[in-house]
Protein backbone atom coordinates (compact mmCIF):
# COMPACT_ATOMS: atom_id res chain seq x y z
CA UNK A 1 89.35 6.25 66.87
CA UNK A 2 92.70 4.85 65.24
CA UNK A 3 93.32 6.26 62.09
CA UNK A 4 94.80 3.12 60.89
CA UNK A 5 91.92 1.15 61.39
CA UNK A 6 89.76 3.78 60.16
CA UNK A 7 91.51 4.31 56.35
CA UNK A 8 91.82 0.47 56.32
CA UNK A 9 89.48 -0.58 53.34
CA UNK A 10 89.49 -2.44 50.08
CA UNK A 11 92.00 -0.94 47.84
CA UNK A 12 95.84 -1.46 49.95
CA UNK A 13 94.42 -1.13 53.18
CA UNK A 14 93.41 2.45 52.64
CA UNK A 15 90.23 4.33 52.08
CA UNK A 16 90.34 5.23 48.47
CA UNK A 17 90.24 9.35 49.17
CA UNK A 18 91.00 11.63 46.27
CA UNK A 19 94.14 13.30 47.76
CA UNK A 20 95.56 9.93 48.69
CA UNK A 21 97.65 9.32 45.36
CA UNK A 22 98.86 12.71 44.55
CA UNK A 23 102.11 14.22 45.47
CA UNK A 24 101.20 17.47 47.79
CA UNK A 25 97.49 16.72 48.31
CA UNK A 26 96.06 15.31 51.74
CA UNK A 27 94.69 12.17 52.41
CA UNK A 28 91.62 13.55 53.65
CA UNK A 29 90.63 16.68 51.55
CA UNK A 30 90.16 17.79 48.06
CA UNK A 31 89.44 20.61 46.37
CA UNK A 32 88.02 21.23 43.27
CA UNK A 33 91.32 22.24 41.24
CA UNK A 34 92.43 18.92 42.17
CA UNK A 35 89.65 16.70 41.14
CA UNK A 36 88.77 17.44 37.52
CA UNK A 37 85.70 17.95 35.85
CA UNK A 38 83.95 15.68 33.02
CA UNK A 39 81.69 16.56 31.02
CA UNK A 40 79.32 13.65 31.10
CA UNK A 41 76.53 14.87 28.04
CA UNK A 42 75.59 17.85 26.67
CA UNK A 43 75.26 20.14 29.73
CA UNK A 44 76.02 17.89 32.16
CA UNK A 45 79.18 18.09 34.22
CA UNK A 46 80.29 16.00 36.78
CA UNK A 47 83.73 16.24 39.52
CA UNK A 48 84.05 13.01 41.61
CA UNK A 49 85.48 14.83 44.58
CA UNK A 50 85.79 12.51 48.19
CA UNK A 51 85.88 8.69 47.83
CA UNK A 52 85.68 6.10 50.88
CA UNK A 53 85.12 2.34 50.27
CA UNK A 54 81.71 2.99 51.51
CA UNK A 55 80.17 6.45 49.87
CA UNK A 56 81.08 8.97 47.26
CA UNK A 57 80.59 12.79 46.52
CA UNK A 58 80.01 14.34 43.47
CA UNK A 59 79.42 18.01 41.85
CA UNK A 60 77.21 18.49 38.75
CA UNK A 61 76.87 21.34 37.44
CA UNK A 62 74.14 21.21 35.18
CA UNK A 63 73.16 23.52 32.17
CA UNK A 64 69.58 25.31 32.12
CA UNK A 65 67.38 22.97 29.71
CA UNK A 66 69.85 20.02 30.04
CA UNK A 67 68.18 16.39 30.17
CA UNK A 68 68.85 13.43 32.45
CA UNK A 69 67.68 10.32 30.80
CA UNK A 70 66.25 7.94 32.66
CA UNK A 71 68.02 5.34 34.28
CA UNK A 72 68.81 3.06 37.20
CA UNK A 73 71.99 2.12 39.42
CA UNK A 74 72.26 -0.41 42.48
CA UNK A 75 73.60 2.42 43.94
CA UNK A 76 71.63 4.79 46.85
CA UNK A 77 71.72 7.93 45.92
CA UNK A 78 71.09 10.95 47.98
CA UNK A 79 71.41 14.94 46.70
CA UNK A 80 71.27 18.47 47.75
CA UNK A 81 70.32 21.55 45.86
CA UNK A 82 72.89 24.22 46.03
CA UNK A 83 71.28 26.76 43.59
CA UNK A 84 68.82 26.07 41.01
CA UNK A 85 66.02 24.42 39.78
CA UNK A 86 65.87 21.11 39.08
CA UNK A 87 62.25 18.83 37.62
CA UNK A 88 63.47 15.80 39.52
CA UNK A 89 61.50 12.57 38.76
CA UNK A 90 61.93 9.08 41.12
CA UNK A 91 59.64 5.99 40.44
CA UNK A 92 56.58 8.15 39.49
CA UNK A 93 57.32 11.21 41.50
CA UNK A 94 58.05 14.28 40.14
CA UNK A 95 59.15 17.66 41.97
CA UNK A 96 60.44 20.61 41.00
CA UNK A 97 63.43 21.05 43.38
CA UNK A 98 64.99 24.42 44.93
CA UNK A 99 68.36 25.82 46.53
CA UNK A 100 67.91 23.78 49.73
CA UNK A 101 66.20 21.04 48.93
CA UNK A 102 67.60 17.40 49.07
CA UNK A 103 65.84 13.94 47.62
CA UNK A 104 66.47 10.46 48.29
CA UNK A 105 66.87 7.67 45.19
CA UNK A 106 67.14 4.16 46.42
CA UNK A 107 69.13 1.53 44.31
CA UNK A 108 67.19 0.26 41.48
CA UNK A 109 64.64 2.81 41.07
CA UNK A 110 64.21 4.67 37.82
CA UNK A 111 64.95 8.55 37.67
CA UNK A 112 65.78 11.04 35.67
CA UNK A 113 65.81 15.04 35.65
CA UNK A 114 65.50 18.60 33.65
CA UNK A 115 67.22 21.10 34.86
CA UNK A 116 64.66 24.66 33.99
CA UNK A 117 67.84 27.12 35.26
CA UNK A 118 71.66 26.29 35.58
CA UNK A 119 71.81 24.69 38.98
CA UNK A 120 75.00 23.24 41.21
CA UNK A 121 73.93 19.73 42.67
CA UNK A 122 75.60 17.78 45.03
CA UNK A 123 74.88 14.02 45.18
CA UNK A 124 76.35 11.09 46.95
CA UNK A 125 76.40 7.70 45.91
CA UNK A 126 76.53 4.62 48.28
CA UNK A 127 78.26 2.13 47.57
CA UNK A 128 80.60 4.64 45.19
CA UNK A 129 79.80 3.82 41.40
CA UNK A 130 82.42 2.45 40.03
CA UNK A 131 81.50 3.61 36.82
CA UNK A 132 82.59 7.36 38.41
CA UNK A 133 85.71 6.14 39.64
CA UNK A 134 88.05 6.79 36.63
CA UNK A 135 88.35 10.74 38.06
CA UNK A 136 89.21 9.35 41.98
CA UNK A 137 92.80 9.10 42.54
């Protein structure tokens, strides 16, 4: 594959990957001291690590007894339990999720969660929300 015509994209003709902008950092991988973290509520804390045109990968750490309102996004959204537990709720499903498990949230459908131990979540959003952006460099 040609790299070129792979990082071409939206924003300058490149992929919009968190090392890209950065002085010292690759244009293909990030780590978490260079992608900083927000804190998006009350026990709720979010890094917007990789970036493409296409999808984007996030880390949220999440405090025990922390509340995800719900809500909606056009976006798809698909996650992965890295430790925890997590009461996960999608349309009118609701499962308590473990180290291991993943879900599946398709654009426009109301979820929200409560997270019963502090848990490390990994989710990606396609397309990226733009809303998330402000972190990507």
């Amino acid at each position: 594959m040609d790299v070129d015509k792979a990082r071409a994209g939206r924003h300058n003709g490149k992929l919009m990957m968190m090392g890209q902008y950065g002085q010292g950092m690759s244009d293909y991988f990030i780590t978490p001291k260079e992608a900083g973290q927000v804190q998006m509520t009350t026990g709720i804390h979010r890094r917007t690590m990789a970036t493409t045109d296409e999808a984007m990968l996030c880390e949220f750490f999440l405090e025990r007894g922390a509340i995800v309102p719900p809500h909606s996004h056009a976006n798809d959204q698909v996650g992965y339990i890295v430790y925890g537990q997590v009461e996960i709720t999608v349309g009118a499903q609701t499962q308590v999720c473990h180290p291991g498990d993943s879900y599946a949230i398709p654009g426009g459908v109301v979820h929200s969660a409560r997270v019963l131990i502090d848990s490390l979540v990994i989710d990606v959003f396609s397309p990226p929300r733009s809303d998330y952006r402000t972190e990507a460099r």
